[in-house]
C-alpha atoms as a PDB file:
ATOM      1  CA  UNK A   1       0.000   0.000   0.000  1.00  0.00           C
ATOM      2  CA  UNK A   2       1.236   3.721  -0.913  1.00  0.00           C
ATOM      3  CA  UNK A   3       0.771   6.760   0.854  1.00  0.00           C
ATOM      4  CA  UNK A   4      -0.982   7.972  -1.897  1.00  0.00           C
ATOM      5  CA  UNK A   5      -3.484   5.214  -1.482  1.00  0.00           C
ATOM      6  CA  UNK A   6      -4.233   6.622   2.028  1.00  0.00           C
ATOM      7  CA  UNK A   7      -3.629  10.669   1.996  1.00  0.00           C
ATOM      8  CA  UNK A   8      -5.444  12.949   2.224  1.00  0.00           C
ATOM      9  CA  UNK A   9      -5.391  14.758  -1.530  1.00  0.00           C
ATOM     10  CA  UNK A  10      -7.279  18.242  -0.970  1.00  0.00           C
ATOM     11  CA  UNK A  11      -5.211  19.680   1.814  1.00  0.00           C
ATOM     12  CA  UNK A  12      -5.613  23.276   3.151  1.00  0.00           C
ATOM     13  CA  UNK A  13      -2.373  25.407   3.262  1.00  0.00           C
ATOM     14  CA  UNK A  14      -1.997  28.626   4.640  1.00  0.00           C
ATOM     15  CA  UNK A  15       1.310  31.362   4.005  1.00  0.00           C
ATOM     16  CA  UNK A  16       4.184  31.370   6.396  1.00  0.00           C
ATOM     17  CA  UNK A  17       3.042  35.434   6.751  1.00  0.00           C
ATOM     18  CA  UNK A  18       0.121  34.831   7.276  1.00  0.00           C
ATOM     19  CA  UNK A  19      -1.233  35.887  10.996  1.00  0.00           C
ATOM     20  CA  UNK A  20      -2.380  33.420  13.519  1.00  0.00           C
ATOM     21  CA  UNK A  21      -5.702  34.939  13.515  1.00  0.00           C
ATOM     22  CA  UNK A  22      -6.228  34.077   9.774  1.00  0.00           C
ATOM     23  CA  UNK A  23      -4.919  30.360  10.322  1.00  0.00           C
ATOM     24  CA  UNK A  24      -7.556  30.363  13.446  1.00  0.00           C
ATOM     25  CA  UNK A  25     -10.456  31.068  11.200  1.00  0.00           C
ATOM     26  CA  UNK A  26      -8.805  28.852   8.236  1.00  0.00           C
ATOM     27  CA  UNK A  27      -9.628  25.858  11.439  1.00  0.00           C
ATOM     28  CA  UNK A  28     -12.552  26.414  12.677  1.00  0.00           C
ATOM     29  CA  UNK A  29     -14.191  26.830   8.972  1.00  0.00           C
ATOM     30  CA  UNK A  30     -13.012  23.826   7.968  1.00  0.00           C
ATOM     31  CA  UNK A  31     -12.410  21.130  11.068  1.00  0.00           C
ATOM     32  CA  UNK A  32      -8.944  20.929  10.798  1.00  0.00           C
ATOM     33  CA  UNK A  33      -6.127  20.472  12.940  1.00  0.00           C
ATOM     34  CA  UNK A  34      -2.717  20.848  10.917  1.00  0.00           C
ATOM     35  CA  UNK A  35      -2.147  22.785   7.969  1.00  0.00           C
ATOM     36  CA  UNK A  36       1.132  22.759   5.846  1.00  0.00           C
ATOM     37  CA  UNK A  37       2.561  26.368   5.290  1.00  0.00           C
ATOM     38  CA  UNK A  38       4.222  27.367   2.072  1.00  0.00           C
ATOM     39  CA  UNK A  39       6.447  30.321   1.173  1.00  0.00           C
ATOM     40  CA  UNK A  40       5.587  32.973  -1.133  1.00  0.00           C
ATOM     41  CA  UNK A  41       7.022  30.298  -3.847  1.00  0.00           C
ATOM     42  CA  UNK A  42       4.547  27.797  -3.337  1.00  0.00           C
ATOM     43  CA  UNK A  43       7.098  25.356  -1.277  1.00  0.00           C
ATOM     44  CA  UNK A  44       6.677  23.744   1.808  1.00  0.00           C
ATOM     45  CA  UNK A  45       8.607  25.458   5.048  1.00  0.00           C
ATOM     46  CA  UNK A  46       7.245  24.477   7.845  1.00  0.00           C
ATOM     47  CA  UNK A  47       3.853  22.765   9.051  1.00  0.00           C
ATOM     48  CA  UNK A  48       1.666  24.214  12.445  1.00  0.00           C
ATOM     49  CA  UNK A  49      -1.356  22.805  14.027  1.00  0.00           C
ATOM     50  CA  UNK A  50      -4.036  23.635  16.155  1.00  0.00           C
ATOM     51  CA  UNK A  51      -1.969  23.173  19.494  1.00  0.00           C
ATOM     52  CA  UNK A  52       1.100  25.085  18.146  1.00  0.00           C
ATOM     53  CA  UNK A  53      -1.647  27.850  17.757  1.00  0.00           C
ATOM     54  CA  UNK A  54      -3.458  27.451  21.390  1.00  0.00           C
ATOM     55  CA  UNK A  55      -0.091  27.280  22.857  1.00  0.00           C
ATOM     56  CA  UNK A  56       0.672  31.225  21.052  1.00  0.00           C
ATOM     57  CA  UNK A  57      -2.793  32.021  22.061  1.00  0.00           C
ATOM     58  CA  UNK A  58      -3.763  34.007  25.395  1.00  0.00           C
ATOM     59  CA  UNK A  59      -4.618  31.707  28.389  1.00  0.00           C
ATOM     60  CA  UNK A  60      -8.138  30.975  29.154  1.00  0.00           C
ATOM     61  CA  UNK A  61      -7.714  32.358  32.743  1.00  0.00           C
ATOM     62  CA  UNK A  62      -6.624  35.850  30.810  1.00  0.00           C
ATOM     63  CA  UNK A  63      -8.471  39.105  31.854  1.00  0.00           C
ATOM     64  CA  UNK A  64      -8.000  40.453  27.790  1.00  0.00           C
ATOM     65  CA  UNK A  65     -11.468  40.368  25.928  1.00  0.00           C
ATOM     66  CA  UNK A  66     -12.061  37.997  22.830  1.00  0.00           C
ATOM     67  CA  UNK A  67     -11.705  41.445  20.586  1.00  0.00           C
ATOM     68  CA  UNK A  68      -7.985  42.237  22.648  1.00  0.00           C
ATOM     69  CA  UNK A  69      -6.882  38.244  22.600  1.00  0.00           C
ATOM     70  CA  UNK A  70      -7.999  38.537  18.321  1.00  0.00           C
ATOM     71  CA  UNK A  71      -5.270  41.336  18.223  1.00  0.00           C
ATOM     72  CA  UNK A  72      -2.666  39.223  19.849  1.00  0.00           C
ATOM     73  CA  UNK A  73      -3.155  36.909  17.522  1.00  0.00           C
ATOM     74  CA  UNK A  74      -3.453  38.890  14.277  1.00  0.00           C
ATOM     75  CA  UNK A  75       0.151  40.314  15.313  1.00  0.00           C
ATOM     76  CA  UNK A  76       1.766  36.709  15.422  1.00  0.00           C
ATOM     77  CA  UNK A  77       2.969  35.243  11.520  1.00  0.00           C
ATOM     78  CA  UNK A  78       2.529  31.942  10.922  1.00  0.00           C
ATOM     79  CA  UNK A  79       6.298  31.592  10.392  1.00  0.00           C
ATOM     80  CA  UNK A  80       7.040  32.480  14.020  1.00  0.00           C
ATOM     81  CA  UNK A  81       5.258  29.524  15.435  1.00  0.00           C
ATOM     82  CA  UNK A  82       5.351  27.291  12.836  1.00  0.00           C
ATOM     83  CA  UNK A  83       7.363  23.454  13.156  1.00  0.00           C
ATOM     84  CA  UNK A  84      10.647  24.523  10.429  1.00  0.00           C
ATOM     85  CA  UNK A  85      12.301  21.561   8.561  1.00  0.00           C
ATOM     86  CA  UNK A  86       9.374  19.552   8.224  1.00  0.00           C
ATOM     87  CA  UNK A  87       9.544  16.257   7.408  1.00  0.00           C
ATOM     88  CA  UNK A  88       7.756  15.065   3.786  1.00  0.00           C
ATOM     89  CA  UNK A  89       7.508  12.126   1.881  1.00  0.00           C
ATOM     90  CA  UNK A  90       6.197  11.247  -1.785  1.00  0.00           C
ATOM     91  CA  UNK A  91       3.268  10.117  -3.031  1.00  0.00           C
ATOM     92  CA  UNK A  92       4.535   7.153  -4.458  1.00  0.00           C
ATOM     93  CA  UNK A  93       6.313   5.846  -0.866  1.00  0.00           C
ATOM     94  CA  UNK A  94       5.632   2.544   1.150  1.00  0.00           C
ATOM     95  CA  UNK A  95       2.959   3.063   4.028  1.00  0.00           C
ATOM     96  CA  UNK A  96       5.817   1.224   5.923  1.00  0.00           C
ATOM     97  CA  UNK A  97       7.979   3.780   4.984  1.00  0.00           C
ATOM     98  CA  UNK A  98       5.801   6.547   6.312  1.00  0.00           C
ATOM     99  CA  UNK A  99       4.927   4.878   9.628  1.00  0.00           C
ATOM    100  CA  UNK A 100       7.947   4.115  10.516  1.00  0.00           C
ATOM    101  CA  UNK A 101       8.927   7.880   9.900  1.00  0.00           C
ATOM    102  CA  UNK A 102       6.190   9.039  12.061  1.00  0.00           C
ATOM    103  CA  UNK A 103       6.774   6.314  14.959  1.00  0.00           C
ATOM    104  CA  UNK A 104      10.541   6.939  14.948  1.00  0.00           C
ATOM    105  CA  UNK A 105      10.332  11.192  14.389  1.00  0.00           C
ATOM    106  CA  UNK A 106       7.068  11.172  17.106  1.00  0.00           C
ATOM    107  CA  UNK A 107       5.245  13.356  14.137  1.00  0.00           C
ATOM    108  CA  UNK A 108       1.406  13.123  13.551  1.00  0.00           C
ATOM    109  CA  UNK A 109       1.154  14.422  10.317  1.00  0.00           C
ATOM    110  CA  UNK A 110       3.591  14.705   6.983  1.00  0.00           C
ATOM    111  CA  UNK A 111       2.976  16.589   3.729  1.00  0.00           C
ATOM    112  CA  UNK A 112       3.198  14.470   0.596  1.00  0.00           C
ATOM    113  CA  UNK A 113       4.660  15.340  -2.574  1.00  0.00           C
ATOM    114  CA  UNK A 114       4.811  14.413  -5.724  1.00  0.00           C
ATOM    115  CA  UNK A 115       7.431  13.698  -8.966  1.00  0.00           C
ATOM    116  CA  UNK A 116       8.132  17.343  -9.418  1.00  0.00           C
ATOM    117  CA  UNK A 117       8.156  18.090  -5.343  1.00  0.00           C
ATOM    118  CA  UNK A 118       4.918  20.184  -5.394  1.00  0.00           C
ATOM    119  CA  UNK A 119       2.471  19.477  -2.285  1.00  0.00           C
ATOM    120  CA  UNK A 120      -0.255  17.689  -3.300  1.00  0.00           C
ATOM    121  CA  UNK A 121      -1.479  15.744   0.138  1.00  0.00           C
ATOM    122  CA  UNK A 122      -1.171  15.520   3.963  1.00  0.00           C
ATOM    123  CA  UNK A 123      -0.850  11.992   6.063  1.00  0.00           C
ATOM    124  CA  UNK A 124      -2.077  11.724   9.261  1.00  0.00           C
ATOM    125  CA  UNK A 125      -1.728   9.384  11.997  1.00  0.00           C
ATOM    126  CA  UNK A 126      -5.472   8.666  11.735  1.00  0.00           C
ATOM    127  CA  UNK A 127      -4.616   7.741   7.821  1.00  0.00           C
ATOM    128  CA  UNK A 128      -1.897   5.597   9.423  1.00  0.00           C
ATOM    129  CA  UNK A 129      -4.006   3.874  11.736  1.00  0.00           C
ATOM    130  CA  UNK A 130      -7.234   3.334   9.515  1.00  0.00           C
ATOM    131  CA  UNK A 131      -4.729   1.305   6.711  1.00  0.00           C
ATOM    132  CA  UNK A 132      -3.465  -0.973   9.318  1.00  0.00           C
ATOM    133  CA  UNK A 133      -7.076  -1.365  10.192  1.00  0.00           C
ATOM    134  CA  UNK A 134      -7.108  -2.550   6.240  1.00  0.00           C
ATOM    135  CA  UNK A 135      -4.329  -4.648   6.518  1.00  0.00           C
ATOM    136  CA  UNK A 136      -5.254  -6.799   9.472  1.00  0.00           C
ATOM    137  CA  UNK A 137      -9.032  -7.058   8.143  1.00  0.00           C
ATOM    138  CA  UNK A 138     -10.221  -5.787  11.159  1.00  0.00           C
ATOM    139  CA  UNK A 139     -13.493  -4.492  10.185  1.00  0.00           C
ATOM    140  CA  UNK A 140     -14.187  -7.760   8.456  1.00  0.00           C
ATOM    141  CA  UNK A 141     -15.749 -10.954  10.346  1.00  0.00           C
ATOM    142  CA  UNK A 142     -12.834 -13.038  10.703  1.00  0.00           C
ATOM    143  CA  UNK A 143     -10.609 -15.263  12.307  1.00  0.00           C
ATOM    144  CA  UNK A 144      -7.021 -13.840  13.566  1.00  0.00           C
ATOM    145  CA  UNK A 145      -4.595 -16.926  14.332  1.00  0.00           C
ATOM    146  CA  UNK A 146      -1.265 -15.952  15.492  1.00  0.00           C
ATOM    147  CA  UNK A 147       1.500 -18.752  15.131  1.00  0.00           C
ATOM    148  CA  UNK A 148       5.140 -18.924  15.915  1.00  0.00           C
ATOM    149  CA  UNK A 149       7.082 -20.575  13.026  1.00  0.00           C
ATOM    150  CA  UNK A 150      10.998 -20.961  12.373  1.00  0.00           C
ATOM    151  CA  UNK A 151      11.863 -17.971   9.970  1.00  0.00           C
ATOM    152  CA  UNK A 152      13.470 -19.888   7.708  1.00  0.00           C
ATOM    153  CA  UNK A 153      12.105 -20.302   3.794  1.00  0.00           C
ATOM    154  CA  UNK A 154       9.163 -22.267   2.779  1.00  0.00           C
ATOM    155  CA  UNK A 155       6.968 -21.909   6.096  1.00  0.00           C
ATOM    156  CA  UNK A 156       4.487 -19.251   4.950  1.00  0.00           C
ATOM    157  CA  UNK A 157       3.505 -21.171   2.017  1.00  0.00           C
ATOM    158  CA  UNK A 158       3.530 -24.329   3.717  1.00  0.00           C
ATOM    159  CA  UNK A 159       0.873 -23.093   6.230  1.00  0.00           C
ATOM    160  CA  UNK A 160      -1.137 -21.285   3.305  1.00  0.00           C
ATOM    161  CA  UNK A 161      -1.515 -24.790   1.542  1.00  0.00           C
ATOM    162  CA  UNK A 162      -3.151 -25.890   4.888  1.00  0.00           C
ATOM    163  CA  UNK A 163      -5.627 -23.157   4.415  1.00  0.00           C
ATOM    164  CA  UNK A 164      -6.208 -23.572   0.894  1.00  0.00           C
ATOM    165  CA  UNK A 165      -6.891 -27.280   1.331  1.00  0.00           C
ATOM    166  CA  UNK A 166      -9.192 -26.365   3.765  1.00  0.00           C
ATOM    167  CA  UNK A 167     -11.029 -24.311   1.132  1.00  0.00           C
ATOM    168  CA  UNK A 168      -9.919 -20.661   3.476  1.00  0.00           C
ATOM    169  CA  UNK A 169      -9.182 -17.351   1.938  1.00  0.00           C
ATOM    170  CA  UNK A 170      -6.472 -15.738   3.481  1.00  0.00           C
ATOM    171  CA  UNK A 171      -7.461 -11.984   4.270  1.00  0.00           C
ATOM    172  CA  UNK A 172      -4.121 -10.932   5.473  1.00  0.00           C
ATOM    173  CA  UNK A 173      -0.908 -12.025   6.966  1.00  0.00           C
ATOM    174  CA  UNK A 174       1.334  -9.792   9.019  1.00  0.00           C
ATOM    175  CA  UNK A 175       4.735 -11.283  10.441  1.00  0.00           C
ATOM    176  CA  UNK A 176       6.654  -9.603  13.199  1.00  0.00           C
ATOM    177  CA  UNK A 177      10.060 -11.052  15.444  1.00  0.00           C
ATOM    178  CA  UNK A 178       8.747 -13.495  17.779  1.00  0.00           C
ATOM    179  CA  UNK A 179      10.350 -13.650  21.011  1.00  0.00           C
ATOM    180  CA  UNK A 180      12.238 -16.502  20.292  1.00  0.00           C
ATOM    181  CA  UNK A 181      15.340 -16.040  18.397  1.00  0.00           C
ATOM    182  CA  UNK A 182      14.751 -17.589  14.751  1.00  0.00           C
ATOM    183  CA  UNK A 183      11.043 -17.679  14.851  1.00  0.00           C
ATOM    184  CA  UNK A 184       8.910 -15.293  13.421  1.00  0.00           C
ATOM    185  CA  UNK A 185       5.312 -14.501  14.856  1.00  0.00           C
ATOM    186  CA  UNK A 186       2.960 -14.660  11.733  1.00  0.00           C
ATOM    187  CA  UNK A 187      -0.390 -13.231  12.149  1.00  0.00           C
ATOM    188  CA  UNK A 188      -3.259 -14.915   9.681  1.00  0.00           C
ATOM    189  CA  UNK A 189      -6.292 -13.386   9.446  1.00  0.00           C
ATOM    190  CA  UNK A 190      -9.154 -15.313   7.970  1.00  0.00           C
ATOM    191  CA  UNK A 191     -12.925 -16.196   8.004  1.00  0.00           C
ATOM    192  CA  UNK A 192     -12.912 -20.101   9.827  1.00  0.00           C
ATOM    193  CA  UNK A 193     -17.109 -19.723   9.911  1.00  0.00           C
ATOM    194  CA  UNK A 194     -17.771 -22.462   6.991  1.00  0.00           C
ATOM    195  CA  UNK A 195     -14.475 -24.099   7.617  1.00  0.00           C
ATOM    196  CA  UNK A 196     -14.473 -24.782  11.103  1.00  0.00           C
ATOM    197  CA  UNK A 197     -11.702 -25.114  13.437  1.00  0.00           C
ATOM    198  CA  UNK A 198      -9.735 -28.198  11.836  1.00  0.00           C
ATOM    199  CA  UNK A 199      -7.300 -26.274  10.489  1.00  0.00           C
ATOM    200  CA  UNK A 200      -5.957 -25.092  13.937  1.00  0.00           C
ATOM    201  CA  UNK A 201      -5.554 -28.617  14.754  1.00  0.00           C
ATOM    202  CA  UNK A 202      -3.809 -29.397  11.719  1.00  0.00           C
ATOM    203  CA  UNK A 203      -1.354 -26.494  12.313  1.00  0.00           C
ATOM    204  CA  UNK A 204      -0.643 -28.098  15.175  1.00  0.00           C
ATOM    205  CA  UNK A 205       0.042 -31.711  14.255  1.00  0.00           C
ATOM    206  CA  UNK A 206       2.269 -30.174  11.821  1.00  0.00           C
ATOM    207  CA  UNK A 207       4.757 -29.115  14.654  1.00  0.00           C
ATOM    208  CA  UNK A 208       3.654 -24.963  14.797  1.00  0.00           C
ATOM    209  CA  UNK A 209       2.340 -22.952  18.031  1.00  0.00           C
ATOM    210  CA  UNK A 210      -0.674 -21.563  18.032  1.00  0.00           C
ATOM    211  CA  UNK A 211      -0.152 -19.171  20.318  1.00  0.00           C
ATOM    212  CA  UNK A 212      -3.620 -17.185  19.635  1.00  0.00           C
ATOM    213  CA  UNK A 213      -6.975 -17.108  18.607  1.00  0.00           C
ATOM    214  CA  UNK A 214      -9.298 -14.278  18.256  1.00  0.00           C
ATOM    215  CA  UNK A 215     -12.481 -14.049  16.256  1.00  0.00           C
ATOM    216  CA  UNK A 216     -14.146 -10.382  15.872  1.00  0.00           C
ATOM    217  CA  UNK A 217     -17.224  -9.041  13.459  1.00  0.00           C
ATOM    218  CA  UNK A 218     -18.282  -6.985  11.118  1.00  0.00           C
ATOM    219  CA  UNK A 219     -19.236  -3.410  12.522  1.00  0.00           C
END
């Protein structure tokens, strides 16, 4: 899956001199929480969001009226609160790619760009979240059977023959580092209902450890 696949395509920006005030407006309009911020070029500088502008705005517990706190705010650019060297990536990257970005940087949001480097989406954490959602088949009704298996080649499609015998589409399969050096912990998610539970069994016999079983349904 690409980020493109999963980003959000009309994205609001706003001008790094642009005040606070404006950006403000540009949020409550429009429900939106972080907005990329382009020079007077068209290129991306910076990125700010909501809380970079309630942590510039006047405290709650302030004495100033709304008209005196609007001042404030129409006195503050964009640029001087704004996150500099943000972090993008393209269109056409790996979601893996992306979410490991955001895990390892702690970021909630990236700009994407495209082939020529113009901005033409954002990517959330939400974005992030709802794809591995995808992945795992978790909206589905389905059957998620985690097994430990030596990572070595040939295992994977040994265990899908077990399923395909069994007449069982495969909805997804995630593997991760199991605990145990030289095993990996493989993930299958699929819908047992017509099937029944034989296939666990025969996992078993053939020397893997189910280590899991977890049926959810459709909301």
């Amino acid at each position: 899956m690409l980020v493109k696949d999963i980003m959000t395509a009309h994205v609001y920006t706003i001008n790094q001199n642009q005040t606070l005030l404006e950006l403000q407006g540009l949020m409550s309009d429009d429900n939106i929480r972080r907005v990329p911020v382009l020079n007077d070029a068209g290129m991306v500088v910076g990125i700010i969001t909501d809380r970079d502008v309630k942590m510039a705005s006047p405290s709650e517990a302030s004495t100033l009226s709304r008209y005196e706190a609007s001042y404030l705010l129409s006195r503050i650019k964009v640029k001087d609160v704004m996150t500099h060297n943000v972090k993008t990536v393209y269109a056409n990257a790996d979601l893996a790619d992306v979410a490991a970005l955001m895990y390892q940087d702690h970021i909630a949001s990236v700009p994407v760009m495209d082939e020529e480097n113009n901005l033409c989406g954002i990517v959330t954490d939400s974005d992030v979240f709802r794809a591995l959602v995808d992945i795992f088949g978790l909206g589905q009704s389905a059957s998620r059977i985690t097994i430990d298996a030596s990572d070595k080649p040939g295992v994977l499609a040994e265990i899908a023959k077990m399923f395909a015998d069994h007449g069982i589409n495969i909805i997804s399969c995630v593997t991760s580092d199991a605990k145990v050096a030289g095993e990996k912990e493989m993930t299958i998610t699929a819908d047992l209902s017509q099937a029944g539970m034989g296939i666990i069994e025969e996992i078993r016999e053939a020397g893997y450890t189910v280590t899991n079983i977890t049926t959810s349904r459709a909301k």
